[in-house]
C-alpha atoms as a PDB file:
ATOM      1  CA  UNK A   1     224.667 184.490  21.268  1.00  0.00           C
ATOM      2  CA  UNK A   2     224.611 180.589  22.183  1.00  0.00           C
ATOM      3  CA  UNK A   3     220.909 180.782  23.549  1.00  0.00           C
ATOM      4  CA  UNK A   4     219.927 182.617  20.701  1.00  0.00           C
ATOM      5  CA  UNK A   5     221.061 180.053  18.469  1.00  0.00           C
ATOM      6  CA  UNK A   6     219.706 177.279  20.503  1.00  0.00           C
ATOM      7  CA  UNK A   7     216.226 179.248  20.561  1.00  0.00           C
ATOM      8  CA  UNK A   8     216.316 179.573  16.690  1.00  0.00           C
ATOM      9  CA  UNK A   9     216.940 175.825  16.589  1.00  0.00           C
ATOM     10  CA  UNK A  10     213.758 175.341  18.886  1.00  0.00           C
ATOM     11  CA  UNK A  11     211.446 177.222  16.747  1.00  0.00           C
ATOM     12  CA  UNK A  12     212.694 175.269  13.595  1.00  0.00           C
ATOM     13  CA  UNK A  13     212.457 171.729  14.981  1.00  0.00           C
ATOM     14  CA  UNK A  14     208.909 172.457  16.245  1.00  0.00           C
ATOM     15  CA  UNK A  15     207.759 173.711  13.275  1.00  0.00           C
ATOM     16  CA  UNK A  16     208.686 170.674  11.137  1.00  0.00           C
ATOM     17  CA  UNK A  17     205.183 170.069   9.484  1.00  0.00           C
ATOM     18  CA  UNK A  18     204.207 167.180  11.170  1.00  0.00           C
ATOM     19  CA  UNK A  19     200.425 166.384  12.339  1.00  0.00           C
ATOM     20  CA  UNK A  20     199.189 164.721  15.497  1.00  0.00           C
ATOM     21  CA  UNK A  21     196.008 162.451  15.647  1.00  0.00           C
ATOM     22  CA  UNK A  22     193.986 162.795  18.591  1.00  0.00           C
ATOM     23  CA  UNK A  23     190.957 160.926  20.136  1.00  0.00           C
ATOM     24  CA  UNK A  24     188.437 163.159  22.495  1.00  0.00           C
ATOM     25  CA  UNK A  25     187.157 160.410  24.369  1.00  0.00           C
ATOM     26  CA  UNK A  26     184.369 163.294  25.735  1.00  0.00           C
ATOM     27  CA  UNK A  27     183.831 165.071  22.638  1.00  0.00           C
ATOM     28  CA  UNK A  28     182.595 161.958  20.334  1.00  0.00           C
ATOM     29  CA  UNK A  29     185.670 162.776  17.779  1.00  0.00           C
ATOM     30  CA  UNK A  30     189.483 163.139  16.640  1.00  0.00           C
ATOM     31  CA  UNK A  31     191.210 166.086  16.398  1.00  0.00           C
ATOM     32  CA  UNK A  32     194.056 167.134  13.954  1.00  0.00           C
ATOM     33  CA  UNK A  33     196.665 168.838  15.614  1.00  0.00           C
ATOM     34  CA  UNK A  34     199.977 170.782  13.964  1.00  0.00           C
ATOM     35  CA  UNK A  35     202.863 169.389  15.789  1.00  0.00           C
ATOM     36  CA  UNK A  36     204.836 172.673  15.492  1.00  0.00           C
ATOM     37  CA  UNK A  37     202.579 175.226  17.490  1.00  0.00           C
ATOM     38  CA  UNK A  38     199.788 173.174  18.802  1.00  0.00           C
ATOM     39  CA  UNK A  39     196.920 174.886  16.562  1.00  0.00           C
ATOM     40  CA  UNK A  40     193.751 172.700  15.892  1.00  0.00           C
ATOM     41  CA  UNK A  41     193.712 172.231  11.956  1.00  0.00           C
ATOM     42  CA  UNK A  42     190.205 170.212  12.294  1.00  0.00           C
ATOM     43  CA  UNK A  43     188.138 168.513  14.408  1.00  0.00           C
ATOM     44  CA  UNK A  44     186.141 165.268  13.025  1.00  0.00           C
ATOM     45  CA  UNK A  45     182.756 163.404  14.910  1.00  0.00           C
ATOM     46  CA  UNK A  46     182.675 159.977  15.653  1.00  0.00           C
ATOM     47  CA  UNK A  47     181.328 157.118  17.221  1.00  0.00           C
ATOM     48  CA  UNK A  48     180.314 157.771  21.084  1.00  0.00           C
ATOM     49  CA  UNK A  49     183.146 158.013  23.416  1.00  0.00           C
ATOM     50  CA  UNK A  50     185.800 156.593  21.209  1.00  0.00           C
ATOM     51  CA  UNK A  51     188.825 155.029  22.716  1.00  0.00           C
ATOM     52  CA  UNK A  52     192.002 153.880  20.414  1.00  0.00           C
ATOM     53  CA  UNK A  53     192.961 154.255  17.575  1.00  0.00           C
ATOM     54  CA  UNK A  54     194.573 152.800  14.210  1.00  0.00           C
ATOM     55  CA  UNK A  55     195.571 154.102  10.441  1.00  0.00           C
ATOM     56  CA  UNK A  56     195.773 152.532   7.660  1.00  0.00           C
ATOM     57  CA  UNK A  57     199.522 151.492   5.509  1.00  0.00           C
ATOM     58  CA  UNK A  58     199.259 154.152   3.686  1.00  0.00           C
ATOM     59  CA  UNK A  59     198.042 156.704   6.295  1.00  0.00           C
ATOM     60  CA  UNK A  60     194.913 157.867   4.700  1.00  0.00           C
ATOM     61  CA  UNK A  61     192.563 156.305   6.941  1.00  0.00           C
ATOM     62  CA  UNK A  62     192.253 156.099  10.703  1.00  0.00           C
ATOM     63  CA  UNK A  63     190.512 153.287  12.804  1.00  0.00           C
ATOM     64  CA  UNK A  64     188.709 154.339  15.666  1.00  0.00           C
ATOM     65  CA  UNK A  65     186.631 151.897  18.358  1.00  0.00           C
ATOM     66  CA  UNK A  66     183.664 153.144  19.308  1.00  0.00           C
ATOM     67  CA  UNK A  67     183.491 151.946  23.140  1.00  0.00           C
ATOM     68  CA  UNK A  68     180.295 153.700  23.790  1.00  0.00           C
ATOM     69  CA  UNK A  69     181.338 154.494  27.644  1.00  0.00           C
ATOM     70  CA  UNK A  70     183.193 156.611  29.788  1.00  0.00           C
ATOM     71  CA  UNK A  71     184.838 153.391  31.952  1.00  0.00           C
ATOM     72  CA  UNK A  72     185.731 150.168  31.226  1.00  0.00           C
ATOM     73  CA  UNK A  73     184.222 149.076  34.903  1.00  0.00           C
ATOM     74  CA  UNK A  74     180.513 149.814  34.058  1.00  0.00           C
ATOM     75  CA  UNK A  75     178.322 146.909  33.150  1.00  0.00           C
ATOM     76  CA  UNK A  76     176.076 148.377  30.124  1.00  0.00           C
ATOM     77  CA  UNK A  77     176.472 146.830  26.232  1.00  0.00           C
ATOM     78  CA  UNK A  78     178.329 149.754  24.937  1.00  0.00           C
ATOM     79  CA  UNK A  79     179.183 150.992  20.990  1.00  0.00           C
ATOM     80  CA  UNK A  80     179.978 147.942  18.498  1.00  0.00           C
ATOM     81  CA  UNK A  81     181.398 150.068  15.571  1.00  0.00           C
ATOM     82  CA  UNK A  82     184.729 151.734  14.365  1.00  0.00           C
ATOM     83  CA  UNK A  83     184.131 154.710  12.569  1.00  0.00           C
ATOM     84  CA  UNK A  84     186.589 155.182   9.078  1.00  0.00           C
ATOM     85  CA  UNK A  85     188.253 158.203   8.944  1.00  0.00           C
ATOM     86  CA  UNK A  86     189.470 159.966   5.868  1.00  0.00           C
ATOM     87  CA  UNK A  87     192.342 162.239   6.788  1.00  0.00           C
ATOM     88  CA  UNK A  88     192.773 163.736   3.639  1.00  0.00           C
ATOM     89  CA  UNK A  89     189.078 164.819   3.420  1.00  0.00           C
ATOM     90  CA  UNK A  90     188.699 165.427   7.247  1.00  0.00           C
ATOM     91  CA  UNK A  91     185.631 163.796   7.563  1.00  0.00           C
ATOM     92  CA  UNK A  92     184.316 160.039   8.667  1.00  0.00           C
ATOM     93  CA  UNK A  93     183.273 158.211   5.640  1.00  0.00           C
ATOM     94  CA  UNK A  94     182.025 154.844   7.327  1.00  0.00           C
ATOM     95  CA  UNK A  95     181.580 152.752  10.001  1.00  0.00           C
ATOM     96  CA  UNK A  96     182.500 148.830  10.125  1.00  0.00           C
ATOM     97  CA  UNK A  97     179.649 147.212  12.081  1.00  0.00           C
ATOM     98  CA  UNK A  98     180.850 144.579  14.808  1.00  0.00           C
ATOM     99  CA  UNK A  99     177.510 143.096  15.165  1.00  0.00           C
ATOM    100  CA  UNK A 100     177.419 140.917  18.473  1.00  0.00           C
ATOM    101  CA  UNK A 101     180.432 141.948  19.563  1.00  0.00           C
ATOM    102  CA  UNK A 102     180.238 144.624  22.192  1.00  0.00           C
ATOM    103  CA  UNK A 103     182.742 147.441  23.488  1.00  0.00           C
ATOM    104  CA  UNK A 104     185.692 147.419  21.347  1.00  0.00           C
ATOM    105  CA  UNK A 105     188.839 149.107  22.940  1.00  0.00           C
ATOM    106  CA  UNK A 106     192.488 148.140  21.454  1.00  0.00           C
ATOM    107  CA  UNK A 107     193.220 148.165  17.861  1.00  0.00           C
ATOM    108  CA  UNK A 108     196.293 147.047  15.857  1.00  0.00           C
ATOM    109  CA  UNK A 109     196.778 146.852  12.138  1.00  0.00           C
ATOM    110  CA  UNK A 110     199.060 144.248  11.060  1.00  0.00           C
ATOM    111  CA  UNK A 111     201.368 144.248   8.398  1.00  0.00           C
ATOM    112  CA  UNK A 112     198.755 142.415   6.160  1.00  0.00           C
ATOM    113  CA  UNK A 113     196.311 145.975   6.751  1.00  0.00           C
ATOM    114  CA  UNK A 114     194.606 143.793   8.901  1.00  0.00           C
ATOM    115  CA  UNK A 115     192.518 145.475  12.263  1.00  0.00           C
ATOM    116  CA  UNK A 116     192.997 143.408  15.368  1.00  0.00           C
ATOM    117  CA  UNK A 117     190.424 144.504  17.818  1.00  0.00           C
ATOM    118  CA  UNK A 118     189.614 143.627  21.501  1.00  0.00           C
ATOM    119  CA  UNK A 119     185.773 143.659  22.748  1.00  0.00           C
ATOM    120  CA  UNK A 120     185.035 143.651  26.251  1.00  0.00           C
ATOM    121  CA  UNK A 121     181.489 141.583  25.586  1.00  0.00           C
ATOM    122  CA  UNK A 122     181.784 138.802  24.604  1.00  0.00           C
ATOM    123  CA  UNK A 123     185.353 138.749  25.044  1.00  0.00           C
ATOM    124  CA  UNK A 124     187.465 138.493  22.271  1.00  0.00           C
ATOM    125  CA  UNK A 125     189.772 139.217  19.615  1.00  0.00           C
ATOM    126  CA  UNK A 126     188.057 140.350  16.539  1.00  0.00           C
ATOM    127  CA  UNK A 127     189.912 140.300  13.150  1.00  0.00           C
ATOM    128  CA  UNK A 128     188.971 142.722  10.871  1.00  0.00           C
ATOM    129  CA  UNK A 129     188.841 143.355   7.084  1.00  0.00           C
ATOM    130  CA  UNK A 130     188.551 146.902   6.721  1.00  0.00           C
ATOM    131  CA  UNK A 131     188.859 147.048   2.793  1.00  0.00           C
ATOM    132  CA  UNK A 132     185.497 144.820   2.987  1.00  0.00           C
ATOM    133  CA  UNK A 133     184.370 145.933   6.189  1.00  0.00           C
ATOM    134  CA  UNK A 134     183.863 143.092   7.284  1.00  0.00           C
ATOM    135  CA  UNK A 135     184.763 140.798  10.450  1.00  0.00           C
ATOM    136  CA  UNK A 136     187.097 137.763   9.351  1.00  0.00           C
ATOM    137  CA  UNK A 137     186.986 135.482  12.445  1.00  0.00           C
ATOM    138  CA  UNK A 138     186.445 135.915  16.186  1.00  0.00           C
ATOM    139  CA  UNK A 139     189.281 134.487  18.766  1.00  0.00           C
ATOM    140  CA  UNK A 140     187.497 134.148  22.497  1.00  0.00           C
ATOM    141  CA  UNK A 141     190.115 135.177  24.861  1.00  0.00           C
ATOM    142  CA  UNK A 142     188.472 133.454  27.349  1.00  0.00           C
ATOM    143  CA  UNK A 143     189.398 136.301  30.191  1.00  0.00           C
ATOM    144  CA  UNK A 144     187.568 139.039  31.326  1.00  0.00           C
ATOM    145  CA  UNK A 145     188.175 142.677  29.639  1.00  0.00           C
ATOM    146  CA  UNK A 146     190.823 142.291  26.924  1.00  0.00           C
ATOM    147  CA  UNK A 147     191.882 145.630  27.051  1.00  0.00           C
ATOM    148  CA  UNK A 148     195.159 146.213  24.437  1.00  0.00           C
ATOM    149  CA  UNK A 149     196.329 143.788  21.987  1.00  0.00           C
ATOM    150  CA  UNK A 150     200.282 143.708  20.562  1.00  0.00           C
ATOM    151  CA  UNK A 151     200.811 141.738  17.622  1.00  0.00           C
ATOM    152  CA  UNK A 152     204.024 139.882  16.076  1.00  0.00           C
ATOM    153  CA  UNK A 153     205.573 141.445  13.257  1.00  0.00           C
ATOM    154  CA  UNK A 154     204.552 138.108  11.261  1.00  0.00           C
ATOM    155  CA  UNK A 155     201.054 138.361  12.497  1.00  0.00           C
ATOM    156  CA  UNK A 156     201.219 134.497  13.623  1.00  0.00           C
ATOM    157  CA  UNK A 157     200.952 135.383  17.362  1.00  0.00           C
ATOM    158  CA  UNK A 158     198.981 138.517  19.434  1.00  0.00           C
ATOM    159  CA  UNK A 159     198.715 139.055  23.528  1.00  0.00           C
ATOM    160  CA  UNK A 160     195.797 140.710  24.865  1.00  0.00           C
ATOM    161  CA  UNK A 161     196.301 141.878  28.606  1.00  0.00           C
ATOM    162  CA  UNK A 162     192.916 141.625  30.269  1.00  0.00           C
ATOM    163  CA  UNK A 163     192.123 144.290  32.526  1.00  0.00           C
ATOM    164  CA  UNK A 164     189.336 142.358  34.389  1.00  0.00           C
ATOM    165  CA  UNK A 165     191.334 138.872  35.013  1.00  0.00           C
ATOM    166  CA  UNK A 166     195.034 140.123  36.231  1.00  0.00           C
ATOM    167  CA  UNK A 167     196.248 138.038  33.261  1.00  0.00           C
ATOM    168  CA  UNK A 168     197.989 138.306  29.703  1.00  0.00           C
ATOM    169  CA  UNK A 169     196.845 136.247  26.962  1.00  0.00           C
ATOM    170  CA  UNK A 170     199.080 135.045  24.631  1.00  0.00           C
ATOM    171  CA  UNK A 171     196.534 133.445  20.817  1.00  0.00           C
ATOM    172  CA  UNK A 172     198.025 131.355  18.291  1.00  0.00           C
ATOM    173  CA  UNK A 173     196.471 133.443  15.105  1.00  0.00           C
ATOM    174  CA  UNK A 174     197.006 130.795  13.046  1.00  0.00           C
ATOM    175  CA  UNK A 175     194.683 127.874  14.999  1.00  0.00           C
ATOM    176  CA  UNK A 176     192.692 130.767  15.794  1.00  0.00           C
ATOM    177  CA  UNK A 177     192.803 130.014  19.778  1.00  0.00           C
ATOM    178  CA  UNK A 178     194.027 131.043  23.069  1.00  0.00           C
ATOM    179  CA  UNK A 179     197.110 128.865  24.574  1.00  0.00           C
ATOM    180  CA  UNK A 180     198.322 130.668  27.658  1.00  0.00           C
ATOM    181  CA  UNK A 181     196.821 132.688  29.916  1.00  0.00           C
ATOM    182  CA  UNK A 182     199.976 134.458  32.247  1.00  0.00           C
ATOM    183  CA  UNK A 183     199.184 135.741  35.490  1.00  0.00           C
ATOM    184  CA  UNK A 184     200.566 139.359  36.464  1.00  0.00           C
ATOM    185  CA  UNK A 185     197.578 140.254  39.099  1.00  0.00           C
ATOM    186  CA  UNK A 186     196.125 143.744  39.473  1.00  0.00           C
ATOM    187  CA  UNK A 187     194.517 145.592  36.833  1.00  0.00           C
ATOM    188  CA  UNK A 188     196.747 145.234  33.390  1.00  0.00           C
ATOM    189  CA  UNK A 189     196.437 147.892  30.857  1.00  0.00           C
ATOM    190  CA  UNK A 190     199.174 148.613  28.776  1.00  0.00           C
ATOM    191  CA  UNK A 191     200.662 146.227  26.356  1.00  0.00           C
ATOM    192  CA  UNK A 192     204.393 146.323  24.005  1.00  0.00           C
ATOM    193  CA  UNK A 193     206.275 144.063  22.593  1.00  0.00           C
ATOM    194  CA  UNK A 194     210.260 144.578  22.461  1.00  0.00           C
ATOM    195  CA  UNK A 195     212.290 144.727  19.316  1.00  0.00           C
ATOM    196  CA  UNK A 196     213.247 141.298  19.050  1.00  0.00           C
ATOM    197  CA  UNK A 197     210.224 140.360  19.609  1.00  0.00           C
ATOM    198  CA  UNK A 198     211.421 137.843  22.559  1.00  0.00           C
ATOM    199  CA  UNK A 199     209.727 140.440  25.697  1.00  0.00           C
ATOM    200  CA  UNK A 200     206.176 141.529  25.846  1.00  0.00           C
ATOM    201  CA  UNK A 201     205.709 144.091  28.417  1.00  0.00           C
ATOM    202  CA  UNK A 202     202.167 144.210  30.541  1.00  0.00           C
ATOM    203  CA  UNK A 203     201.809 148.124  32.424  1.00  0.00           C
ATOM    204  CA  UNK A 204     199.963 146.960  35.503  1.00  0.00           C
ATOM    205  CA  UNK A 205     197.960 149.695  37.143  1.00  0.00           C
ATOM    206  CA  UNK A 206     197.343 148.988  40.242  1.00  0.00           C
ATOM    207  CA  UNK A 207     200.325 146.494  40.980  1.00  0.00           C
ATOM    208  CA  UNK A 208     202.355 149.657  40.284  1.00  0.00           C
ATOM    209  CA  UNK A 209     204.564 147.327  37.856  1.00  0.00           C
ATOM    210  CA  UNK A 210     205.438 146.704  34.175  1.00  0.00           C
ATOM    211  CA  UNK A 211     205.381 142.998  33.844  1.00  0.00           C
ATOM    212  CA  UNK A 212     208.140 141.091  31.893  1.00  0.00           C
ATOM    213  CA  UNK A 213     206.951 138.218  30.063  1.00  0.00           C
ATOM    214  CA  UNK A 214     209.702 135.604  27.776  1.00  0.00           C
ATOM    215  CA  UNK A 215     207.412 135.109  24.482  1.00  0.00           C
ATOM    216  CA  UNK A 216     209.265 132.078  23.851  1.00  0.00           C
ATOM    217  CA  UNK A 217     207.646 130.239  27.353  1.00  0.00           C
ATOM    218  CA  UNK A 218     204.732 132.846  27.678  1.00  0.00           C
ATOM    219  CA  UNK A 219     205.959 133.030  31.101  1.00  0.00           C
ATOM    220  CA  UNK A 220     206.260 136.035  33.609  1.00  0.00           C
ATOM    221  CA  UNK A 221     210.092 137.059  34.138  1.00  0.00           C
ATOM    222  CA  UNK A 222     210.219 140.070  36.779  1.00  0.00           C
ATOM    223  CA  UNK A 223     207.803 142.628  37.438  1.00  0.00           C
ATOM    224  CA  UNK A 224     209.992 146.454  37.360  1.00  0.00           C
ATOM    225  CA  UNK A 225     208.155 148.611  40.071  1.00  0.00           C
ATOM    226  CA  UNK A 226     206.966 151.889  39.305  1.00  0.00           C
ATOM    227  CA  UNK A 227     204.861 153.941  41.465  1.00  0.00           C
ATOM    228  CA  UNK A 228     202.019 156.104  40.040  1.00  0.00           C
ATOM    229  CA  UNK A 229     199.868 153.460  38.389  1.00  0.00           C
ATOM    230  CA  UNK A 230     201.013 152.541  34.793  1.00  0.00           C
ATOM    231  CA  UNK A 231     198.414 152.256  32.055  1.00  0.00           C
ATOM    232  CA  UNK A 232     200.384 152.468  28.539  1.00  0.00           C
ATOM    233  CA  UNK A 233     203.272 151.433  27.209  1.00  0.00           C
ATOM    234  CA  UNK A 234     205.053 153.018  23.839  1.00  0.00           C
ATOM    235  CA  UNK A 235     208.716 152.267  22.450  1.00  0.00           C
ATOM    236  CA  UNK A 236     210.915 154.828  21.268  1.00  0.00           C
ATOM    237  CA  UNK A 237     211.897 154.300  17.552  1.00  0.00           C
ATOM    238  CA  UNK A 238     215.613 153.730  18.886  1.00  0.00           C
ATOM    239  CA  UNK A 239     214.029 150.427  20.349  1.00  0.00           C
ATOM    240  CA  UNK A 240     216.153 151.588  23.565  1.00  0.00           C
ATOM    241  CA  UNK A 241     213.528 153.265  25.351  1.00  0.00           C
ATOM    242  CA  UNK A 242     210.341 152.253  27.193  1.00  0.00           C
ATOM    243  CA  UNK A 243     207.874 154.933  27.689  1.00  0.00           C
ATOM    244  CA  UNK A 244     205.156 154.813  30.476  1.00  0.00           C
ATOM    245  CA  UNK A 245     202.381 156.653  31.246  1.00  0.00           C
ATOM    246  CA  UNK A 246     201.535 157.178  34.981  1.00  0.00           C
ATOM    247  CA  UNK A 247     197.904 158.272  35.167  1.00  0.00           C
ATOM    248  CA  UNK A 248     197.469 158.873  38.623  1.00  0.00           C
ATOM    249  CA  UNK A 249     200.660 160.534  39.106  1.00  0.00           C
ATOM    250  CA  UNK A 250     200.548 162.419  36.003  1.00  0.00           C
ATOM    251  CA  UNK A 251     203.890 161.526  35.167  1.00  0.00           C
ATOM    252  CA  UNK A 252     206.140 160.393  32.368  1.00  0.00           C
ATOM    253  CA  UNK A 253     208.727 157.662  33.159  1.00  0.00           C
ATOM    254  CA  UNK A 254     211.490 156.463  30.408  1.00  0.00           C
ATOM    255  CA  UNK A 255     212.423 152.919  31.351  1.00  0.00           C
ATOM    256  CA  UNK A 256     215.905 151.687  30.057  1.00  0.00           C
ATOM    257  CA  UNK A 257     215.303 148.092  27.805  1.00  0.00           C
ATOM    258  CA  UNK A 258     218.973 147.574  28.923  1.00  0.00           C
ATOM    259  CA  UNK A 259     218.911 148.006  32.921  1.00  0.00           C
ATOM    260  CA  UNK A 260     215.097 147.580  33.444  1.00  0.00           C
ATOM    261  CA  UNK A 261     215.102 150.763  35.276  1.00  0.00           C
ATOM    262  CA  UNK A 262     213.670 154.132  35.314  1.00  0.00           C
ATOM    263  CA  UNK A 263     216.412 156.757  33.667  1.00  0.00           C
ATOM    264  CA  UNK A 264     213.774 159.638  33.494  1.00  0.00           C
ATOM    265  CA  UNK A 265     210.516 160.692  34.687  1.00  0.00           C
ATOM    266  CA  UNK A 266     208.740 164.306  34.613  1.00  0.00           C
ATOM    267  CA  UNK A 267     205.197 165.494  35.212  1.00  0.00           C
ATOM    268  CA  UNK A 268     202.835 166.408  32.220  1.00  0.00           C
ATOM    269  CA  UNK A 269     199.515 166.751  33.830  1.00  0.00           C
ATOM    270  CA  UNK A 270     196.408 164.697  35.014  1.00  0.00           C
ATOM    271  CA  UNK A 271     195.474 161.763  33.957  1.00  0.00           C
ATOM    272  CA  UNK A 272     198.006 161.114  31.393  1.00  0.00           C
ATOM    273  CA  UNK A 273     197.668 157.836  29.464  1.00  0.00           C
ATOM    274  CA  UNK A 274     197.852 158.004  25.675  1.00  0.00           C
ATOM    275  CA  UNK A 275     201.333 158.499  23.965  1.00  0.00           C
ATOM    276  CA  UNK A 276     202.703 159.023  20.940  1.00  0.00           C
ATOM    277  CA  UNK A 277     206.214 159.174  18.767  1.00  0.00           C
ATOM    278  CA  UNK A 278     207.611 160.647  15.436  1.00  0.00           C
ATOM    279  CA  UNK A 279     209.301 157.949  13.329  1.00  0.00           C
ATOM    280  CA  UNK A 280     212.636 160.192  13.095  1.00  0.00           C
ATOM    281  CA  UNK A 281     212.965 160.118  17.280  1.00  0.00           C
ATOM    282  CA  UNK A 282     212.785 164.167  18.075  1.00  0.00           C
ATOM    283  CA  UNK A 283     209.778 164.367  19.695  1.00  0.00           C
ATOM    284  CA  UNK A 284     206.867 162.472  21.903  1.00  0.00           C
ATOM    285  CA  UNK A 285     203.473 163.197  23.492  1.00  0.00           C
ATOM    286  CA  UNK A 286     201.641 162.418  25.985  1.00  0.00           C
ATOM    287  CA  UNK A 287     197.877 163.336  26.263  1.00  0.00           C
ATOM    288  CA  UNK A 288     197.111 164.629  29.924  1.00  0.00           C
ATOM    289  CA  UNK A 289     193.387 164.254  30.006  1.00  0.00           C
ATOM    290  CA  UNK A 290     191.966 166.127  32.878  1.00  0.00           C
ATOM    291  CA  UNK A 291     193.767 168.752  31.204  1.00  0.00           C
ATOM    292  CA  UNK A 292     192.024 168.862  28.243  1.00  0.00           C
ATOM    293  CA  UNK A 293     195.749 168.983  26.706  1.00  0.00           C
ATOM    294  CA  UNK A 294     198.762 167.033  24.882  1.00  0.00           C
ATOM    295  CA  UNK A 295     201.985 167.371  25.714  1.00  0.00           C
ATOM    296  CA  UNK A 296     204.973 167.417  23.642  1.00  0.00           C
ATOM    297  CA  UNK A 297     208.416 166.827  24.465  1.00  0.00           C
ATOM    298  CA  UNK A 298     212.166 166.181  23.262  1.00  0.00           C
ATOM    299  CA  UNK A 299     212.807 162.303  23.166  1.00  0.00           C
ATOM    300  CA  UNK A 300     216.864 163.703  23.139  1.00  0.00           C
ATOM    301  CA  UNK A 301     216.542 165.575  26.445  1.00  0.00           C
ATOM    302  CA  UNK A 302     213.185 164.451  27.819  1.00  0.00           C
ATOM    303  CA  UNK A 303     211.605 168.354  28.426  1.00  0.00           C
ATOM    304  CA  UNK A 304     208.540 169.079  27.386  1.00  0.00           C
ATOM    305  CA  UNK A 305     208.799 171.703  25.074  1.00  0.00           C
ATOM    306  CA  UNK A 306     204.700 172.685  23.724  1.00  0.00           C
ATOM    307  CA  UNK A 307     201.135 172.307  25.185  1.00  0.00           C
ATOM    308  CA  UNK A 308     198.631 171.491  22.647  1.00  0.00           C
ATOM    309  CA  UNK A 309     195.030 172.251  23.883  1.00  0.00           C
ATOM    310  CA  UNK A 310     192.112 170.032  22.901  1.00  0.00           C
ATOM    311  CA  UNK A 311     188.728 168.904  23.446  1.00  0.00           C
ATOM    312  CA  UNK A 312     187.704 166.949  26.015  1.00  0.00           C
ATOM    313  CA  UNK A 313     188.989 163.768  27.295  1.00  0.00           C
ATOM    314  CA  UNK A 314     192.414 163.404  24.851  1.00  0.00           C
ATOM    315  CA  UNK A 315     193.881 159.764  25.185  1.00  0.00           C
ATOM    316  CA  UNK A 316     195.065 157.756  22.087  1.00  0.00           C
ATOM    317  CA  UNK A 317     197.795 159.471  19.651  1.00  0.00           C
ATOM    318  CA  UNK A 318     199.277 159.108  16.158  1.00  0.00           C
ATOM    319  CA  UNK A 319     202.095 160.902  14.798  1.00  0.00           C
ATOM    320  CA  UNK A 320     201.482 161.998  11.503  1.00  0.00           C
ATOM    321  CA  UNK A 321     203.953 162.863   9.173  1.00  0.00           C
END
């Protein structure tokens, strides 16, 4: 009687009604997902090979940066747009136009509905109106391949970790400048900042390592070792949980913010890098893409509990509610 009980429970909790957001790096689009059993509800073309992802305050509109190529080591120009998306009528309604600036990769939206958004050529942080479509200012980052970008919650202050310079770079948004570039070595990928606001945390791929960084000094604290090449970072809406994607391993690891160490870790395919969280704290994915697939799993037991096929290439997510 107990396991049926605990299997009606299942079905209801993964059948809450929620939407996931994906980006097909090899299909040109996004997909939308239902959370519950994993069945494609639409599928919308984009720019060419399009790499993050951001929506809008009031969840209407997605962001998505056009990078144009399949690796961020090739040498050619790339896209220069982010496509709009309207998830209400399932279909792209615009493109913002980042003229001279080639390659864009990570996107944030601040508070203010600003888009931050990191271009590989020239590098730089690009800020973005997206009401007018047009770009407010330009911060050179002055380090090769800004890759991800983590903003304060006040917007003063973003890091961009630079996957071509083995360095995190923290920008004064204010002056509109660069003041610290930290060195963590390897290839850095992933970026998060921690609750407080007081700990940005740099994945670094091939130094097997997250990289803790003191915001106050902009200075590297420790580096937490963890084999299988880390490339994202996402924090679980408890703000007690690190989550890490392993891409070479395949693997999931769930890094304690209190010990600095690794509490859980299970497989979820090949390739895994993008990740995302509900904003209740049930459930996470992780897009595995080799696979072609996204998996979801319990944030109370860490199990993956669906697969969720896609098109090609899955990497960035967003949770929709």
């Amino acid at each position: 009687m107990a396991k049926l009980v605990f299997l009606s429970f299942l079905a209801v909790s993964l059948c809450a009604g929620e939407t996931i957001l994906v980006a097909h790096k090899w299909a040109d689009s996004v997909g939308i997902y239902d959370a519950g059993s994993g069945q494609s509800i639409a599928v919308i073309p984009v720019g060419k090979k399009p790499h993050e992802l951001a929506l809008s305050p009031d969840l209407r509109l997605a962001y998505v940066t056009n990078y144009g190529l399949d690796l961020y080591t090739e040498t050619a120009p790339g896209g220069n747009t982010l496509s709009i998306v309207d998830l209400k009528l399932r279909q792209t309604i615009g493109e913002i136009d980042l003229g001279k600036f080639r390659r864009p990769h990570g996107i944030e939206r601040g508070a203010s509905g600003k888009l931050y958004v990191t271009c590989d050529l020239p590098p730089s942080l690009v800020v973005v109106d997206p009401l007018t479509r047009r770009i407010l200012r330009s911060i050179d980052v002055g380090q090769a391949l800004p890759h991800m970008v983590a903003l304060t919650e006040r917007e003063d202050k973003a890091y961009t970790v630079n996957s071509g310079a083995g360095t995190v770079t923290a920008i004064d948004l204010r002056a509109g400048k660069a003041v610290k570039h930290i060195r963590i070595d390897g290839v850095p990928m992933g970026l998060a900042l921690s609750p407080d606001g007081r700990r940005v945390y740099a994945a670094n791929r091939t130094g097997d390592a997250v990289a803790v960084i003191d915001t106050r000094r902009d200075q590297l604290i420790t580096k937490i070792q963890i084999p299988g090449q880390p490339v994202r970072l996402l924090l679980t809406p408890d703000k007690k949980h690190l989550l890490v994607s392993l891409i070479e391993a395949g693997d999931l690891a769930v890094l304690s913010l209190e010990t600095n160490k690794v509490v859980r870790r299970f497989h979820a395919g090949a390739r895994v890098e993008g990740m995302g969280v509900d904003a209740a704290g049930r459930f996470g994915y992780i897009s595995a893409q080799a696979d072609d697939k996204v998996v979801k799993f319990s944030l109370a037991d860490w199990k993956p509990v669906l697969e969720i096929k896609t098109a090609a290439r899955p990497d960035p997510i967003a949770v929709l509610p």
